[in-house]
C-alpha atoms as a PDB file:
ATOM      1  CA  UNK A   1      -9.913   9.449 -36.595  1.00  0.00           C
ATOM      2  CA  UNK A   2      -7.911   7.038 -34.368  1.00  0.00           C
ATOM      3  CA  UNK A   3      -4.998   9.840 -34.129  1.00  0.00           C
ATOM      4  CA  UNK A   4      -7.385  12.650 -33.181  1.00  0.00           C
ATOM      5  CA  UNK A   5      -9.016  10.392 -30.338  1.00  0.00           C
ATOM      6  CA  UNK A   6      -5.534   9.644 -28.804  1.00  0.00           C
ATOM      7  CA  UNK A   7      -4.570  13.480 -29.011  1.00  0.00           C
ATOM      8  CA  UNK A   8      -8.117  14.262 -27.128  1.00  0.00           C
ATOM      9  CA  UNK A   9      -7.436  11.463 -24.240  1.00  0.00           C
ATOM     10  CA  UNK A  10      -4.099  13.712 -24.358  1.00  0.00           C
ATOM     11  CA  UNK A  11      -4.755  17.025 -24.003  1.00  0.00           C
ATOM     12  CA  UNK A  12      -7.823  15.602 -21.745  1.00  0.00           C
ATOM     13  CA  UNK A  13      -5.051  14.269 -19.291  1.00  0.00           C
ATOM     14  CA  UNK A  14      -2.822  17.392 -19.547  1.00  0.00           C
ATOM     15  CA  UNK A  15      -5.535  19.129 -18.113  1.00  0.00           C
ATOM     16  CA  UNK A  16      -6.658  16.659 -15.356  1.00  0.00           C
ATOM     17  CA  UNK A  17      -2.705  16.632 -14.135  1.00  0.00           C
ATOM     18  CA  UNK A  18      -2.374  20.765 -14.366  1.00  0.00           C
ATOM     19  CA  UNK A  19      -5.883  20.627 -12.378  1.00  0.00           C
ATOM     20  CA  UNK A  20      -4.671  18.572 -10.409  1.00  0.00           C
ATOM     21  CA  UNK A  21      -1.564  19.735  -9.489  1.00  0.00           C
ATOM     22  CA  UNK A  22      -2.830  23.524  -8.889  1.00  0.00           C
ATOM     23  CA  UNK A  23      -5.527  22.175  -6.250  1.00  0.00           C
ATOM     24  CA  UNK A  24      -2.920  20.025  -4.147  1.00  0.00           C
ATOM     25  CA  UNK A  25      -0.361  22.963  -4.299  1.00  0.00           C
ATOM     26  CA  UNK A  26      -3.118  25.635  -2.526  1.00  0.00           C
ATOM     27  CA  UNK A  27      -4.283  22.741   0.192  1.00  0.00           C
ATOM     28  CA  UNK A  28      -2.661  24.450   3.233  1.00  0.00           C
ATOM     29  CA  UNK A  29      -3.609  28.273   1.980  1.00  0.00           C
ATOM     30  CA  UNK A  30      -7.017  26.627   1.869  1.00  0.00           C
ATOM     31  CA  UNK A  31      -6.994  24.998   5.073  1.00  0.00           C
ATOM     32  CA  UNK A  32      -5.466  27.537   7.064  1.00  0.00           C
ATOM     33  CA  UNK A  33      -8.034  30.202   5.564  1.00  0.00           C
ATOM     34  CA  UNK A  34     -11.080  27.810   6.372  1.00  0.00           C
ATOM     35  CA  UNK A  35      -9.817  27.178  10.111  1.00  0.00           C
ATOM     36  CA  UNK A  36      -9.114  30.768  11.060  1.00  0.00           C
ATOM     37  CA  UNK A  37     -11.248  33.088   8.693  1.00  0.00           C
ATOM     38  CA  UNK A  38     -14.023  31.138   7.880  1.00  0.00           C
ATOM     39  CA  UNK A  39     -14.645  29.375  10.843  1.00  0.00           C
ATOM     40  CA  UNK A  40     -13.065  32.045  12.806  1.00  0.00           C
ATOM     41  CA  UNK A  41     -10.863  29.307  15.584  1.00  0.00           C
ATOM     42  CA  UNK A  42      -8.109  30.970  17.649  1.00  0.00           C
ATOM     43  CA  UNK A  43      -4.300  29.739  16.668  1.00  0.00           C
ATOM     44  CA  UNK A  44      -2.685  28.078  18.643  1.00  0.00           C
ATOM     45  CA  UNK A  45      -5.426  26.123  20.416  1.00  0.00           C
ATOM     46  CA  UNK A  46      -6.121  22.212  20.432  1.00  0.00           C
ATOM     47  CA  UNK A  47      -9.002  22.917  18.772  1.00  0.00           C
ATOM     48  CA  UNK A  48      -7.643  24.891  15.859  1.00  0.00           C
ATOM     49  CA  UNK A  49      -4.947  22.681  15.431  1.00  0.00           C
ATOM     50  CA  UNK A  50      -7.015  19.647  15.005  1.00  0.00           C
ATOM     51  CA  UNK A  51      -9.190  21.472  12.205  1.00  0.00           C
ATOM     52  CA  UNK A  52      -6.868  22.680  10.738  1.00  0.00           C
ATOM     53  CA  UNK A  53      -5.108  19.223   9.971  1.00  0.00           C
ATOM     54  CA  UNK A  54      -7.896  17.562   9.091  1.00  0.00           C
ATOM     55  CA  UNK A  55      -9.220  20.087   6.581  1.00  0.00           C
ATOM     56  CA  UNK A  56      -5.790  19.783   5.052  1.00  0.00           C
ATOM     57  CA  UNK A  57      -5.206  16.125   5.155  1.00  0.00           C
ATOM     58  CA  UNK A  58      -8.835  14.954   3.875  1.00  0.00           C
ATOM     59  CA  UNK A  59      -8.484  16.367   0.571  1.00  0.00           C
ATOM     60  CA  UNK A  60      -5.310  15.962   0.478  1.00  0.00           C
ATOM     61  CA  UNK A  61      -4.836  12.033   1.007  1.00  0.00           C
ATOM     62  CA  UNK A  62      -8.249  11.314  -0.928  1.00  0.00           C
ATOM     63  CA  UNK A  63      -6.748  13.045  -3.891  1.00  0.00           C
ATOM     64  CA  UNK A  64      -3.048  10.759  -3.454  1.00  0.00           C
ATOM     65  CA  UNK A  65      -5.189   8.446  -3.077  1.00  0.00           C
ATOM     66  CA  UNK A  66      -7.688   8.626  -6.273  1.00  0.00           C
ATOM     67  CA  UNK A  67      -3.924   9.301  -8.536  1.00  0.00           C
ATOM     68  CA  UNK A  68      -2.365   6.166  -6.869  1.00  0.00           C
ATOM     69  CA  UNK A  69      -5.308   3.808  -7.336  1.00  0.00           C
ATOM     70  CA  UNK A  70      -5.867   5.310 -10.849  1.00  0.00           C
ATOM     71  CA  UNK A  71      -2.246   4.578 -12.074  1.00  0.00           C
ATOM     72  CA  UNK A  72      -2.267   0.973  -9.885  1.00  0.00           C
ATOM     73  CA  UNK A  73      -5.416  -0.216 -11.793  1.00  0.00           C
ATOM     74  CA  UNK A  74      -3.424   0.539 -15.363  1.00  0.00           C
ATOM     75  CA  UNK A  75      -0.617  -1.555 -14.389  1.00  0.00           C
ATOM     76  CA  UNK A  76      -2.289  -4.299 -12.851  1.00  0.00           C
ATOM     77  CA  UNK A  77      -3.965  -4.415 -16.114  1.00  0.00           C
ATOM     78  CA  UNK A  78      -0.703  -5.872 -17.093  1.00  0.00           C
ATOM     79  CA  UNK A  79      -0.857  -9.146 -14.616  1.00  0.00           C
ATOM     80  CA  UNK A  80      -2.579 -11.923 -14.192  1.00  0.00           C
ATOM     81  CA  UNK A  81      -1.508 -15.076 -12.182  1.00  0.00           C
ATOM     82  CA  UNK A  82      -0.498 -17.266 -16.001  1.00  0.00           C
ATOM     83  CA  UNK A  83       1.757 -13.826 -16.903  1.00  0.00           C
ATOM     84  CA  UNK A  84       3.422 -13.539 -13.641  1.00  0.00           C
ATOM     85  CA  UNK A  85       4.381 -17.245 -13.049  1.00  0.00           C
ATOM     86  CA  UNK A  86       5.778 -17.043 -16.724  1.00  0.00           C
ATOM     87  CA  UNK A  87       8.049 -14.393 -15.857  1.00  0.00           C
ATOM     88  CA  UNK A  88       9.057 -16.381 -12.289  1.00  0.00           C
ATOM     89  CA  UNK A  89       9.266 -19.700 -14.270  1.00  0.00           C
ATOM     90  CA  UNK A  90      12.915 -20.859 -14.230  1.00  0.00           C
ATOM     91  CA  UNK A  91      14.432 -18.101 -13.012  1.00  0.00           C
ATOM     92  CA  UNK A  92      17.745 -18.751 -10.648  1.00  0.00           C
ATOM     93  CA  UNK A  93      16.950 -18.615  -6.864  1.00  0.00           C
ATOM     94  CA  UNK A  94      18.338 -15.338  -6.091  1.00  0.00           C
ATOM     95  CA  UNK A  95      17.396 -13.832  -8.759  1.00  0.00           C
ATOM     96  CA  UNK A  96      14.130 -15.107  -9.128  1.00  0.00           C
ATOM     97  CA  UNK A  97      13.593 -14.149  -4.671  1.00  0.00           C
ATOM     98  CA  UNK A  98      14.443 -10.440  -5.770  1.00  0.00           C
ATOM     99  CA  UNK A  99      12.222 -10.487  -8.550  1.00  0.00           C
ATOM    100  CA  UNK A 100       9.419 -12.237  -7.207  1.00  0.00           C
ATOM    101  CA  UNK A 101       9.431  -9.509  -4.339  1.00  0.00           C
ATOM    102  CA  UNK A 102       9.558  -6.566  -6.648  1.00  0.00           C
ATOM    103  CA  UNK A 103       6.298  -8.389  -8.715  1.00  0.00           C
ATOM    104  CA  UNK A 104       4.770  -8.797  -5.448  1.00  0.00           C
ATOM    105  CA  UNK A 105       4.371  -5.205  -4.692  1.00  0.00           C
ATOM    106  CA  UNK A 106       2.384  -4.032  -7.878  1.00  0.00           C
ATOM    107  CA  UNK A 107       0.141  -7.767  -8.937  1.00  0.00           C
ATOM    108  CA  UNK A 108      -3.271  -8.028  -7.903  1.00  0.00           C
ATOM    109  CA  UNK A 109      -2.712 -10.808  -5.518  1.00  0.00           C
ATOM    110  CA  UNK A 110      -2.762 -10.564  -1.729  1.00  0.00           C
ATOM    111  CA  UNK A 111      -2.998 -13.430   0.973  1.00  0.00           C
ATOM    112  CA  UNK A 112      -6.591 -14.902  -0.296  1.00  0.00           C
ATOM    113  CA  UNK A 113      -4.969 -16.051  -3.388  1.00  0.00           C
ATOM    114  CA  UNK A 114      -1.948 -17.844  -1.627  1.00  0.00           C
ATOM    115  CA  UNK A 115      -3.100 -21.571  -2.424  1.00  0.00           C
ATOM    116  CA  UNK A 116      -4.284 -21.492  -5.917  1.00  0.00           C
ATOM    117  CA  UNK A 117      -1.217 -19.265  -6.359  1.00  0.00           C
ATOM    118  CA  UNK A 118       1.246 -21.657  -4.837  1.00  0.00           C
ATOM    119  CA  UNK A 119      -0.261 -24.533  -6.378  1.00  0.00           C
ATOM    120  CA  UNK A 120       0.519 -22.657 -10.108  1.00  0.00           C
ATOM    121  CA  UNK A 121       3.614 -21.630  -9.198  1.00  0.00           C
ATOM    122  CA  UNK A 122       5.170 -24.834  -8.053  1.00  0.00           C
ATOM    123  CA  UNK A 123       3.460 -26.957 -11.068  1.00  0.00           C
ATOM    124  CA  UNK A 124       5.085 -24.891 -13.343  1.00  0.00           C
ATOM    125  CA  UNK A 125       8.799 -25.189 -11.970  1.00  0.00           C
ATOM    126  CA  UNK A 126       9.015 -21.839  -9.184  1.00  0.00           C
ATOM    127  CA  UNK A 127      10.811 -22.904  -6.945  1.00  0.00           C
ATOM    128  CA  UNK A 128       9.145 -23.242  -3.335  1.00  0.00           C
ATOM    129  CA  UNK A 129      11.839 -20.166  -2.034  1.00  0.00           C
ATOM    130  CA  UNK A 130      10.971 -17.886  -4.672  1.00  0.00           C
ATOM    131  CA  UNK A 131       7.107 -18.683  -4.650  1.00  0.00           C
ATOM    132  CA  UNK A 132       7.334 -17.650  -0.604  1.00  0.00           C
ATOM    133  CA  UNK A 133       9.258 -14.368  -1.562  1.00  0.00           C
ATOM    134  CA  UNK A 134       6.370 -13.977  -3.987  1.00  0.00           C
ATOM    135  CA  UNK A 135       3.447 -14.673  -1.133  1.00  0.00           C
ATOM    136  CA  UNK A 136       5.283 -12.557   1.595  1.00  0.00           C
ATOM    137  CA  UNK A 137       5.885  -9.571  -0.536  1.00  0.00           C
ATOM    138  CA  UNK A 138       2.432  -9.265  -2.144  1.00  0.00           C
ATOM    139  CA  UNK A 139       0.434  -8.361   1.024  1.00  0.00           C
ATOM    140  CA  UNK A 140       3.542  -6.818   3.029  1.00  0.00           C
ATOM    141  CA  UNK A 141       4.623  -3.957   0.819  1.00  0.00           C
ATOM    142  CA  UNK A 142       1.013  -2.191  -0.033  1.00  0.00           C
ATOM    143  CA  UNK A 143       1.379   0.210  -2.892  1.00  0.00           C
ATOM    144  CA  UNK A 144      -1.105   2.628  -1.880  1.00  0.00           C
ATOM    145  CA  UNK A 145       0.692   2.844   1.272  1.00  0.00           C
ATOM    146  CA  UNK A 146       3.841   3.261  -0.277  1.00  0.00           C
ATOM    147  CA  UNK A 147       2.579   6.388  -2.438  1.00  0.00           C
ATOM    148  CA  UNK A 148       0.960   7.704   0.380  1.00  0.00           C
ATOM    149  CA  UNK A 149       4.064   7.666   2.621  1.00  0.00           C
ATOM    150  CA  UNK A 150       5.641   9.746  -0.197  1.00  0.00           C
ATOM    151  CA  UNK A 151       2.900  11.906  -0.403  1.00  0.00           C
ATOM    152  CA  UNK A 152       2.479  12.586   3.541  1.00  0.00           C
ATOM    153  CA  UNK A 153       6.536  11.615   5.037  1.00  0.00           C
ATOM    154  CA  UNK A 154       8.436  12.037   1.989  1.00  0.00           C
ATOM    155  CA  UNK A 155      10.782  10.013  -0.072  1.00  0.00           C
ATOM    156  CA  UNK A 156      12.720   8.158   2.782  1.00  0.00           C
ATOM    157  CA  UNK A 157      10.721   7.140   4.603  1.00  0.00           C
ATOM    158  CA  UNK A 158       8.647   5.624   1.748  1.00  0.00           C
ATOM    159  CA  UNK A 159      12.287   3.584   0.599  1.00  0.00           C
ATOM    160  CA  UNK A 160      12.340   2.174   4.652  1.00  0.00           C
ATOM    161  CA  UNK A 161       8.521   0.618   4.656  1.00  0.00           C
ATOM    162  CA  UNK A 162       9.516  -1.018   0.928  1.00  0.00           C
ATOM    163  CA  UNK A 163      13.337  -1.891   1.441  1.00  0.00           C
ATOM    164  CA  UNK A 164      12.385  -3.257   4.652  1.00  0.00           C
ATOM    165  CA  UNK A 165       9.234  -5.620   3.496  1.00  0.00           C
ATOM    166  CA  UNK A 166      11.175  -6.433   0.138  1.00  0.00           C
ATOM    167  CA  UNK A 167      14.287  -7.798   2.613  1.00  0.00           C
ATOM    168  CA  UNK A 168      11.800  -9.816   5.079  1.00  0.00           C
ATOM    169  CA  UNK A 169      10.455 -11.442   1.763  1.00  0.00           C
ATOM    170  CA  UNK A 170      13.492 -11.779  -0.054  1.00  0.00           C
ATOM    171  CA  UNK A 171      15.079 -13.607   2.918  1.00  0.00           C
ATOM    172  CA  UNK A 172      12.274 -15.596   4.330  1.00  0.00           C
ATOM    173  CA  UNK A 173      12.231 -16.658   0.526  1.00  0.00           C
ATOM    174  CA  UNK A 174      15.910 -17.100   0.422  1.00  0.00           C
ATOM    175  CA  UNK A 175      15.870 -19.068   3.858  1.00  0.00           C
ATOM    176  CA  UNK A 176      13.051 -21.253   2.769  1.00  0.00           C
ATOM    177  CA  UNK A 177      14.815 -21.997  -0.704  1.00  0.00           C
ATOM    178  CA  UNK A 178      17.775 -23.430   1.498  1.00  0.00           C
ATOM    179  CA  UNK A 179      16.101 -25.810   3.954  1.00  0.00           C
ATOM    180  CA  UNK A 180      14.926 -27.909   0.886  1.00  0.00           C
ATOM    181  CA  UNK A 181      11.327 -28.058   2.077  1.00  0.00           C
ATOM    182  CA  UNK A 182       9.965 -29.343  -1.252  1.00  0.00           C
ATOM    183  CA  UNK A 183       9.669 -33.004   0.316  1.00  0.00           C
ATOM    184  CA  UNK A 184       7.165 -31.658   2.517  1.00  0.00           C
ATOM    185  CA  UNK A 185       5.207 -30.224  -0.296  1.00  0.00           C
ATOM    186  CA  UNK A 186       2.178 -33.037  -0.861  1.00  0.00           C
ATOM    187  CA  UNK A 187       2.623 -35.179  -4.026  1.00  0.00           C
ATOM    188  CA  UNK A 188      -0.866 -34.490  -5.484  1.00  0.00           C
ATOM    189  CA  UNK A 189       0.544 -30.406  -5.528  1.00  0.00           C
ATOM    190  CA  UNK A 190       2.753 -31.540  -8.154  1.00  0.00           C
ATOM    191  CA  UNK A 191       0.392 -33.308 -10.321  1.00  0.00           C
ATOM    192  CA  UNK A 192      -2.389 -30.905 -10.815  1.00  0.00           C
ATOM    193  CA  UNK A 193      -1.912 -29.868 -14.519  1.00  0.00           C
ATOM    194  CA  UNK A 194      -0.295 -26.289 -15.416  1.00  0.00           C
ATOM    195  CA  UNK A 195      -3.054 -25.878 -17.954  1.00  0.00           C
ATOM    196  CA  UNK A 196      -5.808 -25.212 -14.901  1.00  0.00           C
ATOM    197  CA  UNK A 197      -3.598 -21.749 -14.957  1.00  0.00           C
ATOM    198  CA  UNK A 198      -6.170 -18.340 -14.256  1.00  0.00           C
ATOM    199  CA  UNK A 199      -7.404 -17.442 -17.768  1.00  0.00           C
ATOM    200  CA  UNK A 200      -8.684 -13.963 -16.852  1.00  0.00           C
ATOM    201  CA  UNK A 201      -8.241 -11.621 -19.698  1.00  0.00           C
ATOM    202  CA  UNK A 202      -6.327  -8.910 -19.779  1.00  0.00           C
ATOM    203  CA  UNK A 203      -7.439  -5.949 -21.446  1.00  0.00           C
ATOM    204  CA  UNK A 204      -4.942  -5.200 -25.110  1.00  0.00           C
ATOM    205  CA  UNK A 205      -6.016  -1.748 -25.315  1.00  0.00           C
ATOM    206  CA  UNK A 206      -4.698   1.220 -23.954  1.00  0.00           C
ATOM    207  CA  UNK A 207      -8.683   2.344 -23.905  1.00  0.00           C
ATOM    208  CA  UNK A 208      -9.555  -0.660 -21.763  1.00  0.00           C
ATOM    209  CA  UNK A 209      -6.661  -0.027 -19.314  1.00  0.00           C
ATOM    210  CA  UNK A 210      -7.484   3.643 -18.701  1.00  0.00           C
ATOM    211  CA  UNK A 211     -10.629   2.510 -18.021  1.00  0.00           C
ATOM    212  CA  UNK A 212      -9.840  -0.441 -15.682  1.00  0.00           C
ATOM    213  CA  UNK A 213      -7.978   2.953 -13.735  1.00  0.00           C
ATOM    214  CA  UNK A 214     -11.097   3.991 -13.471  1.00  0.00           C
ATOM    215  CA  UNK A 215     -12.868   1.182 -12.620  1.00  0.00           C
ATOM    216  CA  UNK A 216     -10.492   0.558  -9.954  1.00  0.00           C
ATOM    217  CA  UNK A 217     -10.821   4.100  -8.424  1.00  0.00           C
ATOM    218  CA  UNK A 218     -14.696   4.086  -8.464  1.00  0.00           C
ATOM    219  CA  UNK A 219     -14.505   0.956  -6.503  1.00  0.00           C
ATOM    220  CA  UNK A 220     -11.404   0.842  -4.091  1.00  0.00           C
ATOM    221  CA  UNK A 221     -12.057   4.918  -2.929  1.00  0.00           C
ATOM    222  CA  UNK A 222     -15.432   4.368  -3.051  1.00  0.00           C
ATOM    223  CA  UNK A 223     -15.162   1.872  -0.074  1.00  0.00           C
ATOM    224  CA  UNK A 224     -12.591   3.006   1.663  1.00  0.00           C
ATOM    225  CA  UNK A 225     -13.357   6.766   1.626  1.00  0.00           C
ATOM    226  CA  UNK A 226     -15.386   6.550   5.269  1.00  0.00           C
ATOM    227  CA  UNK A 227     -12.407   4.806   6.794  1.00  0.00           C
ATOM    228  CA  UNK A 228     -10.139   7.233   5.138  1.00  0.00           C
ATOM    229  CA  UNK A 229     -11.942  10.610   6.826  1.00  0.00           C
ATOM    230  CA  UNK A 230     -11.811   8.205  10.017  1.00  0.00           C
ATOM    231  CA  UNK A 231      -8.204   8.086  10.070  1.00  0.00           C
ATOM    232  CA  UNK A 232      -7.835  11.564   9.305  1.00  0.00           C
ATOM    233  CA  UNK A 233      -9.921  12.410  12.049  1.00  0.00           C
ATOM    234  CA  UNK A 234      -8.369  10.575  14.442  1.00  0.00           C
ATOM    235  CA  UNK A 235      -4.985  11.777  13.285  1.00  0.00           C
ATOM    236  CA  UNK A 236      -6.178  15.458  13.687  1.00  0.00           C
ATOM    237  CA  UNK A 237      -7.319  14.194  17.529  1.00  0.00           C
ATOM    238  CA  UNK A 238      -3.672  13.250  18.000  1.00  0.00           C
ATOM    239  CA  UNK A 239      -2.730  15.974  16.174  1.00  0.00           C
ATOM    240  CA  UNK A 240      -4.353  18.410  18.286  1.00  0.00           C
ATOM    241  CA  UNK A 241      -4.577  17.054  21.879  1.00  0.00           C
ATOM    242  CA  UNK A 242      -2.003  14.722  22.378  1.00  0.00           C
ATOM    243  CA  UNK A 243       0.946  15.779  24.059  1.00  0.00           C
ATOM    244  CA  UNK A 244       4.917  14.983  22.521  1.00  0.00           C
ATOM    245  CA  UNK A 245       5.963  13.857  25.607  1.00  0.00           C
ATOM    246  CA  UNK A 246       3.198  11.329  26.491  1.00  0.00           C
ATOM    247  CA  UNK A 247       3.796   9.806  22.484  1.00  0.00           C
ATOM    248  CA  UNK A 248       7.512  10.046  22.717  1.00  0.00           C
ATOM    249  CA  UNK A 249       6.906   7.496  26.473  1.00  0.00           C
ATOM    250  CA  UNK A 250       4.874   5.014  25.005  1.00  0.00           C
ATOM    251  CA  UNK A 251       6.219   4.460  21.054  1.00  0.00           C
ATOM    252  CA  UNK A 252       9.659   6.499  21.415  1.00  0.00           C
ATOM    253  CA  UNK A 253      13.255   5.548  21.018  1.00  0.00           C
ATOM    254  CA  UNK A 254      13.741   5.015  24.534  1.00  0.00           C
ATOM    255  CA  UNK A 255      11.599   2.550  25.104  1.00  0.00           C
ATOM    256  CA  UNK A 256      13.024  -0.668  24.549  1.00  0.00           C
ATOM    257  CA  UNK A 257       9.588  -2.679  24.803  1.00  0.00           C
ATOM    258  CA  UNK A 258       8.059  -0.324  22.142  1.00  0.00           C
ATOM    259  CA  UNK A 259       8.423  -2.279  18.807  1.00  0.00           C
ATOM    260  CA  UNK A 260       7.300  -5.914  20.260  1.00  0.00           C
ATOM    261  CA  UNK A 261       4.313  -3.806  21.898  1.00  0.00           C
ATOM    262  CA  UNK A 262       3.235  -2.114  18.652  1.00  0.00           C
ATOM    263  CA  UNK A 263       3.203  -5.572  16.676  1.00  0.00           C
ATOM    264  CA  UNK A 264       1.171  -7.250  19.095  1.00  0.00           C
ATOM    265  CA  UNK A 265      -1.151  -4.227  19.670  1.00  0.00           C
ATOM    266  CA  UNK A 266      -1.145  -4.064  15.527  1.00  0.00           C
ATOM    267  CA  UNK A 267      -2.302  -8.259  15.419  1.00  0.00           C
ATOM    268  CA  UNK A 268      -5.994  -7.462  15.914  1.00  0.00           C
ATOM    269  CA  UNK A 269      -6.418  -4.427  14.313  1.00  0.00           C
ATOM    270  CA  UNK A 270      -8.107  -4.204  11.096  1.00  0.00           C
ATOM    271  CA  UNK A 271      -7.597  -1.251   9.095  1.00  0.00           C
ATOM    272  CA  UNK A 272      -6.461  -0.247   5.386  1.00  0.00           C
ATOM    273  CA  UNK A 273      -3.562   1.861   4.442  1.00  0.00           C
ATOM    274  CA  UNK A 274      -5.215   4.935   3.187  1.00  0.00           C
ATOM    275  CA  UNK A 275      -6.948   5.605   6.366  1.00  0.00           C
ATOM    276  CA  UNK A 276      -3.675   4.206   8.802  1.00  0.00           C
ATOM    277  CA  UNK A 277      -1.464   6.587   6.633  1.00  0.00           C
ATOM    278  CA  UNK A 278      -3.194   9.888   8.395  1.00  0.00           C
ATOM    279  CA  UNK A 279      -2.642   8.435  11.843  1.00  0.00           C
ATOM    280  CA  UNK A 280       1.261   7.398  11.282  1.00  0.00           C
ATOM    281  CA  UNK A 281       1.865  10.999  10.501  1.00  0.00           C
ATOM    282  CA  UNK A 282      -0.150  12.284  13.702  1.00  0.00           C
ATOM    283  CA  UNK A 283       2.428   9.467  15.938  1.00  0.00           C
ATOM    284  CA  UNK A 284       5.640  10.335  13.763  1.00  0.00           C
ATOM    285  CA  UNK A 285       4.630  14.523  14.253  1.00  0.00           C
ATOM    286  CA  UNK A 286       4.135  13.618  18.331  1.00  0.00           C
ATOM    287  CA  UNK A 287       7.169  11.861  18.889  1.00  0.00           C
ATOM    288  CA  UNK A 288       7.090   8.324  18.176  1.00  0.00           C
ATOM    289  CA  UNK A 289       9.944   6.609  16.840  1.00  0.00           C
ATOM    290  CA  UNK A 290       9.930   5.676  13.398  1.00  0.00           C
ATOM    291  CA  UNK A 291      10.783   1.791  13.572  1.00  0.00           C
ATOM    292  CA  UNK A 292       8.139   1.299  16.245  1.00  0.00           C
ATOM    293  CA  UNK A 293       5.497   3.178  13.925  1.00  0.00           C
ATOM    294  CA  UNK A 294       6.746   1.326  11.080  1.00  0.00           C
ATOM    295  CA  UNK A 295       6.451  -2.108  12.890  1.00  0.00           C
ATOM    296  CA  UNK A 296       3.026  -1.085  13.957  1.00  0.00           C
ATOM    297  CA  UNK A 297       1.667  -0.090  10.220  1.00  0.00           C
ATOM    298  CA  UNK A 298       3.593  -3.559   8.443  1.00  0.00           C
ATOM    299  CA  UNK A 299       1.393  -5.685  11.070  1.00  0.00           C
ATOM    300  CA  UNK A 300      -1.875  -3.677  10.679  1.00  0.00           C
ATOM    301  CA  UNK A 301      -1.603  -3.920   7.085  1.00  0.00           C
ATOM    302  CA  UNK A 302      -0.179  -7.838   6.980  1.00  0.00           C
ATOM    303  CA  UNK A 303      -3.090  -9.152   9.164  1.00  0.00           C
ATOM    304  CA  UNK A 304      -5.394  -6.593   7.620  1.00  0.00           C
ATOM    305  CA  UNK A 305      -5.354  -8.825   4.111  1.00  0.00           C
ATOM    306  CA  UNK A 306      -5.649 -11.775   5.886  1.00  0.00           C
ATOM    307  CA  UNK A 307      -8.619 -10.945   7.630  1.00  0.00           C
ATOM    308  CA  UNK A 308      -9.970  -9.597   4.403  1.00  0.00           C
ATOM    309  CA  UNK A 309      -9.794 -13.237   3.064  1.00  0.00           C
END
């Protein structure tokens, strides 16, 4: 009975994927058959350009988005703060600042959990370097964003946004590790008990991890879907009305001022990454240089979790 359960959750899959697949492969038919049969624009115009990119894009990030959350709620099934300090736990610096970055991109964890999550890390022997690697690369390198870059820019520049915010964390860790700042740690850090350690469960079963998938995209797309249309929307304005040259001025590879200006222009801006993702293609497609619009997205994103807090 067990066997012929697992081979319907199978076949049950199959389907979903080949569903799936032939729906995202037809998007642009679809879109450009809405824009200018359906709706009956002109090609070529602002207008019809702007439709036509966010008819395209809105299905087609929301349904990234539903397979990315999906497959991140199955692995963060995995984690839970006691499991990942057990596999930082008395690792060597460098390789424990590496690996602390890489577990930083897929736990749970962002910037609200930094102090209970420092305080179990260092009472169980991280040390403070590789615990900062840790804290830095959990809110920097967003998965969703990551899979959505692949989606939308393709595969390299997916690698930049994560090689670069793995490096920042693995350094900063690495740099932290060697100015010996443990003395500055207080003493009553070091004395709280490593049995006050998270107990949350963590689900055995493959059953109960398909369905924390689930769980997780009923309840992170079902928040973030208005912001996501938002994005697209404004994407298809820049899309559609903005011209290259007046992008390629302001956020181009000629102006020197252009990456300092995006980061401080980024600081106040709240947003989340499926709805910023739309809107770096729009900038990238007008002209903007790629480092500025990657500076701009890391900040939006980094202050973004810790105004979520």
């Amino acid at each position: 009975m067990q066997a012929r359960r697992w081979w319907l959750y199978a076949l049950a899959g199959l389907a979903a994927v080949v569903a799936w697949v032939a729906v995202y492969v037809n998007l642009a038919p679809a879109a450009r058959w809405i824009t200018f049969s359906l709706v009956g624009l002109t090609a070529g115009t602002h207008l019809a350009s702007a439709v036509e990119f966010f008819i395209f894009e809105a299905p087609k990030v929301l349904m990234l988005l539903v397979l990315v959350v999906f497959g991140v709620g199955i692995i963060r099934s995995f984690f839970t703060p006691e499991r990942t300090r057990r596999v930082l736990a008395g690792r060597r610096e460098s390789v424990g600042n590496v690996l602390a970055a890489l577990l930083g991109t897929v736990t749970p964890f962002c910037s609200c959990s930094a102090v209970p999550l420092f305080i179990g890390f260092v009472t169980t022997g991280v040390p403070l370097g590789v615990t900062f690697s840790f804290l830095v690369s959990a809110p920097m390198v967003n998965e969703v964003a990551l899979v959505l870059l692949f989606g939308l820019l393709g595969w390299k520049v997916a690698a930049l946004y994560m090689s670069t915010g793995l490096a920042i964390a693995i350094v900063s860790g690495w740099t932290i590790g060697r100015l010996k700042l443990e003395r500055y740690v207080e003493p009553w850090v070091f004395q709280v008990q490593a049995a006050a350690a998270d107990g949350t469960d963590v689900p055995e079963s493959w059953a109960a991890r398909l369905r924390a998938g689930r769980y997780a995209v009923v309840d992170i797309v079902g928040k973030v879907w208005p912001w996501v249309l938002a994005g697209i929307a404004v994407g298809a304005g820049i899309h559609g009305y903005v011209p290259e040259q007046f992008m390629a001025s302001i956020m181009g590879k000629g102006a020197w001022w252009a990456v300092p200006a995006a980061v401080l222009v980024g600081i106040p801006m709240y947003s989340n990454a499926a709805g910023i993702i739309p809107v770096v293609q729009a900038l990238l497609a007008k002209g903007a240089a790629l480092g500025t619009v990657l500076a701009w997205i890391s900040t939006v994103l980094e202050f973004a979790n810790n105004a979520s807090d």
